[in-house]
Protein backbone atom coordinates (compact mmCIF):
# COMPACT_ATOMS: atom_id res chain seq x y z
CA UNK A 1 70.21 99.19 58.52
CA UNK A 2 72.38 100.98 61.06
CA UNK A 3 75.40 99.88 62.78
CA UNK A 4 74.73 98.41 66.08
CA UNK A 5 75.68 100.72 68.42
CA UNK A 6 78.04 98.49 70.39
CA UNK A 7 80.01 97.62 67.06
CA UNK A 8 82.14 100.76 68.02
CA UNK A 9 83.38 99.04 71.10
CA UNK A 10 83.99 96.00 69.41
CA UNK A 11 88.10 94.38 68.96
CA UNK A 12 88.57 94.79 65.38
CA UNK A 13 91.73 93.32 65.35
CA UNK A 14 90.77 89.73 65.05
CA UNK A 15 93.70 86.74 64.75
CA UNK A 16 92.17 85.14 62.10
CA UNK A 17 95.02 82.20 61.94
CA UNK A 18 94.08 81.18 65.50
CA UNK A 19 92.03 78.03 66.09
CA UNK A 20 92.23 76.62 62.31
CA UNK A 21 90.54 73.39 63.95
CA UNK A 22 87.28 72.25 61.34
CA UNK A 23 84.73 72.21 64.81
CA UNK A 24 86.08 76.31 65.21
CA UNK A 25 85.02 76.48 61.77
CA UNK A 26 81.69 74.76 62.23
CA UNK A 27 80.76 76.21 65.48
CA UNK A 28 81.36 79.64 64.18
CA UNK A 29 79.06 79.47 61.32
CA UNK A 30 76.55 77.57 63.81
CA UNK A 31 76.55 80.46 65.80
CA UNK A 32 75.95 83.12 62.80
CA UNK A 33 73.52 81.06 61.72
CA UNK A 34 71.69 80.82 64.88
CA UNK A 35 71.91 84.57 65.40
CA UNK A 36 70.27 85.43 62.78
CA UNK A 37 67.51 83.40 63.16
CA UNK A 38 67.66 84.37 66.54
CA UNK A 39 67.66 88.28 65.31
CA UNK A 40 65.77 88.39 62.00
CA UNK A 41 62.67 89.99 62.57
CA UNK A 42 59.65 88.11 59.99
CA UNK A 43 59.66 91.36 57.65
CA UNK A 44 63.18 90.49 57.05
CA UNK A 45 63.00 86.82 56.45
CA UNK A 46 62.97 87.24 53.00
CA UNK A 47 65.48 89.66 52.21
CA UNK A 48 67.96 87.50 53.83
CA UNK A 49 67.17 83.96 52.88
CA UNK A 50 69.46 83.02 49.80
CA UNK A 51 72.09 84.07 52.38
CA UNK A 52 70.83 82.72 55.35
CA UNK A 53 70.72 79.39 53.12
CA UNK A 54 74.37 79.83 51.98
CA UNK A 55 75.30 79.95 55.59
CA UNK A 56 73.68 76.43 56.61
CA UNK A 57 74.52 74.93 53.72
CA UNK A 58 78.32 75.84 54.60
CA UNK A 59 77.80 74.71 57.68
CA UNK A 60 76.51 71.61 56.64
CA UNK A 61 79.40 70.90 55.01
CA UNK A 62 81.96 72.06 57.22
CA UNK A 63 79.90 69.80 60.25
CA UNK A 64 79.98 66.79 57.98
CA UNK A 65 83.84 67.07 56.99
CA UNK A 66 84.71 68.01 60.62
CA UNK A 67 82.94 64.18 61.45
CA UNK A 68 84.47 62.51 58.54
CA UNK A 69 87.80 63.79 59.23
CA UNK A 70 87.30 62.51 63.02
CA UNK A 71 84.82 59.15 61.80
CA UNK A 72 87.35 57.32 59.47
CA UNK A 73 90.01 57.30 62.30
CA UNK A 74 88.05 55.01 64.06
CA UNK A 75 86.34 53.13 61.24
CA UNK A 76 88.95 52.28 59.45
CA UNK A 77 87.87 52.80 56.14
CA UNK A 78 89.17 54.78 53.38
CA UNK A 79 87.27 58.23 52.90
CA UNK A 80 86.08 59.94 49.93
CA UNK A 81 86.49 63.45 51.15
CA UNK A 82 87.53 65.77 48.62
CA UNK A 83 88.30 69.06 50.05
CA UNK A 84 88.96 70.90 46.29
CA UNK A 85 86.97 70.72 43.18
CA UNK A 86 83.41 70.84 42.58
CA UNK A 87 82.62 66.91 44.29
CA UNK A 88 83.90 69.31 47.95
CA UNK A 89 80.79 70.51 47.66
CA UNK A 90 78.39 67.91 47.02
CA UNK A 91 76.55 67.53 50.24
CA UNK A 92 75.32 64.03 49.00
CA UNK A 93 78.80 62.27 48.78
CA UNK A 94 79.40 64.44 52.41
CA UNK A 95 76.71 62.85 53.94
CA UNK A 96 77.32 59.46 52.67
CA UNK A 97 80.57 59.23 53.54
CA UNK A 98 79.30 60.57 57.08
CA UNK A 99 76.76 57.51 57.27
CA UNK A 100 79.36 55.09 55.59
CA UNK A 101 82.02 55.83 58.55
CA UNK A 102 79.24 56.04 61.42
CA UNK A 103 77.45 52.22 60.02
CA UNK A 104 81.05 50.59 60.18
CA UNK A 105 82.34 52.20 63.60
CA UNK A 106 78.13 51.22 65.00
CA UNK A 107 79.40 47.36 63.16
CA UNK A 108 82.75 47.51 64.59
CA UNK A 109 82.24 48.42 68.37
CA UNK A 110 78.73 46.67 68.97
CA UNK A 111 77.46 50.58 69.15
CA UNK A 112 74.06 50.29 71.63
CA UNK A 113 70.86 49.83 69.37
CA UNK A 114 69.37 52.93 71.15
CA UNK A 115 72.48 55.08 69.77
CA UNK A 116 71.75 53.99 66.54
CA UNK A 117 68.29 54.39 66.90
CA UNK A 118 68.63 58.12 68.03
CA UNK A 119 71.56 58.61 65.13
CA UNK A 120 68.59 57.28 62.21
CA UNK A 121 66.20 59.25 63.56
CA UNK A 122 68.37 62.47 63.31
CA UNK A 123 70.57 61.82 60.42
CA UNK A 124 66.81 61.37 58.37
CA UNK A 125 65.85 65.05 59.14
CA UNK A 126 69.73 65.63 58.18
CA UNK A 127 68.59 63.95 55.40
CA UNK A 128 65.73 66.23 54.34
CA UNK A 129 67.57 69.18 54.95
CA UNK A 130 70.41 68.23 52.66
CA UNK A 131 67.58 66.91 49.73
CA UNK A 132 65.87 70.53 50.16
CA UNK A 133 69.34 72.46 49.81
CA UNK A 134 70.38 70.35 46.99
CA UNK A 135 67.43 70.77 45.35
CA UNK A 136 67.80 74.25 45.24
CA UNK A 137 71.74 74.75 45.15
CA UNK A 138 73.82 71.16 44.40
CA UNK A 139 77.17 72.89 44.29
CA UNK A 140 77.06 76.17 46.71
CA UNK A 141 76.52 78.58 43.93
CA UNK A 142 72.75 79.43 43.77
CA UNK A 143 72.63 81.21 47.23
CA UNK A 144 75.49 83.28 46.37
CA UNK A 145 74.95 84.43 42.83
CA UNK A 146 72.21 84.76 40.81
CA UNK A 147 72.72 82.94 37.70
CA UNK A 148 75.37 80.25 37.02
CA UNK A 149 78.27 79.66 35.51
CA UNK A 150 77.75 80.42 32.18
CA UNK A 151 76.92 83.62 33.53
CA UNK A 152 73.33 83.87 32.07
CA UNK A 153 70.99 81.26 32.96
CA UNK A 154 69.22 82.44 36.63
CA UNK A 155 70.31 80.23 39.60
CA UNK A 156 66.93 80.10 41.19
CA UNK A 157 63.29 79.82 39.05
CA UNK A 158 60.81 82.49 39.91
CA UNK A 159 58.44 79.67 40.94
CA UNK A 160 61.04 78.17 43.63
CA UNK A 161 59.67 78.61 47.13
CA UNK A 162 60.43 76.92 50.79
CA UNK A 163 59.52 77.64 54.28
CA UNK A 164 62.29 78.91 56.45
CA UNK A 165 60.35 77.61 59.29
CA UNK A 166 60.70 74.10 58.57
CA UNK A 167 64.06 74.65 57.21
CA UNK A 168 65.25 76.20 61.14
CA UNK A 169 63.50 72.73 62.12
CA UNK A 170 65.58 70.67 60.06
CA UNK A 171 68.81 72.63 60.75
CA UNK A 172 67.81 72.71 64.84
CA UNK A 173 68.45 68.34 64.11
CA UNK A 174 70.91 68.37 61.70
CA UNK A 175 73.00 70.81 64.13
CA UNK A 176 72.06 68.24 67.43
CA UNK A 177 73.86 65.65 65.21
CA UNK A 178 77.01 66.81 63.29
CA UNK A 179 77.64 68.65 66.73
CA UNK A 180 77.55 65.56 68.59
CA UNK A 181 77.98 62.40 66.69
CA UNK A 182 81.76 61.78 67.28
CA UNK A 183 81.04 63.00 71.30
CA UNK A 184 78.74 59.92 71.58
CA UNK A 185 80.78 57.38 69.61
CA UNK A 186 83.59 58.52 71.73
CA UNK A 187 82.16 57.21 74.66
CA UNK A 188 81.63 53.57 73.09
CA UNK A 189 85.25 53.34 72.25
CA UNK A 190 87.76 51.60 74.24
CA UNK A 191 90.18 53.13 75.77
């Protein structure tokens, strides 16, 4: 593959320290992800999957700590985040922590039954996505190596196959709601 041609023009010293913030984080890895579904032509769909999957599966997690991290000041519950260790990973404790903080700030602030109604219907395709991913890869290791960590046994079976299709579908909702869930609650809160 050759280098673009405009990469020579590019800054390449880039602050990395700047804007630590977890929606930086999140909206960066949006926007690779979205470029290269944007720029992936179909040849290449499948020379690039395991990595494109890595990619929203980080940013998956990233968009559900970034809410938790913002949900549980107004819930006031406890969270379970763990941001070290193998459980940092586990998209299913991320996204029901997520859902546990949302359901008591909804409870809390009499949140408008269409708000609700919008947030079930997205955080189900959230949902899917995050059953597919862990199906495949439950602690962000089998889209970036390929066996595990005893070093032997492959990550992914010959036999396991998904459509990247319906996975951009599921990411294109899951995306609409991590990006905007504490936006909309926001506007429900007093002031």
């Amino acid at each position: 593959m050759a280098l673009n041609s405009n990469a020579r023009k590019w800054d390449y010293d880039i602050r990395l320290g700047r804007q630590p913030e977890w929606w930086r984080y999140f909206g960066e890895y949006t926007c690779l992800v979205d470029l290269v579904f944007e720029r992936a032509k179909e040849s290449e769909v499948a020379i690039i999957a395991r990595p494109q999957l890595f990619l929203i599966r980080h940013t998956l997690e990233l968009g559900y700590k970034m809410n938790i991290l913002e949900l549980e000041k107004f819930s006031g519950l406890p969270s379970t985040l763990k941001l070290k260790g193998p459980e940092a990973h586990e998209l299913e404790r991320l996204h029901q922590d997520f859902n546990r903080h949302f359901r008591e700030i909804a409870k809390k602030y009499a949140l408008p039954s269409e708000i609700i109604n919008q947030y079930d219907q997205l955080t189900n395709s959230l949902a899917n996505l995050k059953d597919l991913l862990h199906k495949f890869d439950q602690g962000s290791y089998a889209f970036r190596y390929p066996v595990g960590t005893d070093g032997k046994t492959p990550s992914l079976s010959i036999s396991d196959t998904l459509n990247m299709t319906a996975v951009k579908e599921m990411y294109e909702r899951a995306k609409t709601l991590l990006k905007y869930t504490t936006d909309v609650i926001s506007e429900h809160l007093p002031a």
